[in-house]
Structure formats: structure tokens, C-alpha cells
Protein backbone atom coordinates (compact mmCIF):
# COMPACT_ATOMS: atom_id res chain seq x y z
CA UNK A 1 0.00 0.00 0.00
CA UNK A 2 1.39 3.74 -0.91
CA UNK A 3 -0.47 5.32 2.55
CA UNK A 4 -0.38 3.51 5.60
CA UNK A 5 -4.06 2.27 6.37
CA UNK A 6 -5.95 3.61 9.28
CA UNK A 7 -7.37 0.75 10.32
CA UNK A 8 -5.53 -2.87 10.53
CA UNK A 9 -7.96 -5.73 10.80
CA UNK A 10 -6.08 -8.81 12.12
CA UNK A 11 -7.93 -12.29 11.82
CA UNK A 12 -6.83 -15.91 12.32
CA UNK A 13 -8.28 -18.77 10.96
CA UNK A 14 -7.32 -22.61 11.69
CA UNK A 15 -9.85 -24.82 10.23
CA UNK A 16 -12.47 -22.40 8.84
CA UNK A 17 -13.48 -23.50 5.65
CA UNK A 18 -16.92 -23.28 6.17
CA UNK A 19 -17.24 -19.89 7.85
CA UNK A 20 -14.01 -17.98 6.27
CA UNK A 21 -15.80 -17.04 3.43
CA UNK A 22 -18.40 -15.08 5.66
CA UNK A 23 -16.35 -14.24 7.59
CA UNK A 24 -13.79 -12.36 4.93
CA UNK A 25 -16.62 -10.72 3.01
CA UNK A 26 -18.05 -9.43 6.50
CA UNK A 27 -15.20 -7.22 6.42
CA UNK A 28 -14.45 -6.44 2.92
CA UNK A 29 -18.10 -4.91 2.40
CA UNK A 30 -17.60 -2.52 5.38
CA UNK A 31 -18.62 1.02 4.40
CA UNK A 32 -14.97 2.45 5.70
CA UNK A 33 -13.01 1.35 3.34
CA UNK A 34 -9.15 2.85 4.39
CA UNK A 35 -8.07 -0.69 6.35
CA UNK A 36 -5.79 -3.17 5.65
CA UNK A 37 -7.09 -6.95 6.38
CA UNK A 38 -4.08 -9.30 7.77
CA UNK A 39 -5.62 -12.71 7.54
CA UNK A 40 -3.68 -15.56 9.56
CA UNK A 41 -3.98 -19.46 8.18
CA UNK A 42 -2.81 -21.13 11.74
CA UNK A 43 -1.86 -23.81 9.96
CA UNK A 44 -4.93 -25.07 8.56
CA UNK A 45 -5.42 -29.22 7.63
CA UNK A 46 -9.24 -28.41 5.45
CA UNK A 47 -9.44 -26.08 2.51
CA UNK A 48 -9.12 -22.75 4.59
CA UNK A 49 -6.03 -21.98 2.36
CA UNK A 50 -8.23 -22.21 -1.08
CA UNK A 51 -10.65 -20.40 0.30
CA UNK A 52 -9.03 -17.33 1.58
CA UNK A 53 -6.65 -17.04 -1.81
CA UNK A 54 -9.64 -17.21 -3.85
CA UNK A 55 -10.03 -13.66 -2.36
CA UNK A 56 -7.98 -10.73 -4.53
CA UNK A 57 -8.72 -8.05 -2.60
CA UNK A 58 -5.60 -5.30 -2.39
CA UNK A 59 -6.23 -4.45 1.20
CA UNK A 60 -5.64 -7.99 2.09
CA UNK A 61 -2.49 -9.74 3.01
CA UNK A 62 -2.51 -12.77 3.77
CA UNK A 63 -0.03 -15.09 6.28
CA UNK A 64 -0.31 -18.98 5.70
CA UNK A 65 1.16 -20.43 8.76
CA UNK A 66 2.55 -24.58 8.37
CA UNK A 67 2.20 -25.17 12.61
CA UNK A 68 -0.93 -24.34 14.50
CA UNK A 69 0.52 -21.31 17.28
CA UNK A 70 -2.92 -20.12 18.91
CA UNK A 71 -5.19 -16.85 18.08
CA UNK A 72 -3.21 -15.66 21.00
CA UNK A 73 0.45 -16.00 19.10
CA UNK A 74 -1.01 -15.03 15.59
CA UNK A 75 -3.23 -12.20 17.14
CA UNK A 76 0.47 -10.86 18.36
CA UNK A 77 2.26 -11.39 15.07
CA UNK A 78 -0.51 -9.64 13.18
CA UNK A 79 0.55 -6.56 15.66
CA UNK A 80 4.23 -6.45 14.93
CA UNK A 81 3.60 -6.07 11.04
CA UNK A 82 0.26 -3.93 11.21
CA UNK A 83 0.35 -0.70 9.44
CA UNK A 84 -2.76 1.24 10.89
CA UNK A 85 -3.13 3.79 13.08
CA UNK A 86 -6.29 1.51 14.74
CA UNK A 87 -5.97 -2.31 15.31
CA UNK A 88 -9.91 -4.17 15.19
CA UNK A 89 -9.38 -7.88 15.96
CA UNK A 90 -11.50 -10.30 13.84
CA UNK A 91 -11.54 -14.47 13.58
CA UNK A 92 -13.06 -16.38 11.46
């Protein structure tokens, strides 16, 4: 992104395949549209992974973790490389 976002929405997924899809276009069709959306595969064993990439989406980046850490651990990592002014905290 050229501008740092105002808002960073962090959210972790492990095993989500059949909510992540809601769950991703919950927060893509939000009316404020200045965020960027840091999506966390916790390491994932269903179809999570083809599910969130089927998403292209600029504001998104997305993490796909091999070893299951925790919403706590990911939550944490999704701080350290969050560009926004405001964090908002989202799972699927």
C-alpha cells in the first residue's frame, strides 16, 4: 500500500473453511473502506487456504502459517507487522 491504512484488521483462521468465506466478506463490504485486512492461516489441515486465496482483494495480506501457534500468538504477530493507526481484531 502507498499510505499507511488507518485501520488494521487482524484475523486468524485454523480450520475455517466453512465460515471464512463469511467471515472475509463481513469485512471487505464494510462502508470504511481505508483498512488493511491481515488474515492468519494457523496452519490449517481443510481447505481454509483455497478459500481465503480465492479472495484478490488489495487491502488484504494474507499469512499462511505450516504449525498451529494459537489466536493468541497469531493475534500478536498480526501486531508487529500492522500498518494502521487503529488495530480491530476479527476471527473467522
Amino acid at each position: 500500500m502507498k499510505n499507511d491504512p488507518t485501520v488494521s484488521v487482524i484475523m486468524t483462521a485454523f480450520n475455517a473453511e466453512a465460515w471464512i468465506d463469511e467471515a472475509i466478506i463481513s469485512i471487505l463490504n464494510q462502508s470504511y473502506a481505508d483498512f488493511e485486512f491481515i488474515i492468519f492461516n494457523d496452519g490449517s489441515t481443510d481447505e481454509t487456504d483455497t478459500r481465503i486465496r480465492s479472495f484478490q482483494d488489495e487491502r488484504i495480506r494474507y499469512i499462511r502459517c505450516t504449525e498451529n501457534k494459537g489466536i493468541a500468538f497469531r493475534a500478536n504477530q498480526g501486531l508487529l507487522i500492522s500498518n494502521g493507526k487503529y488495530i480491530a481484531r476479527f476471527d473467522a
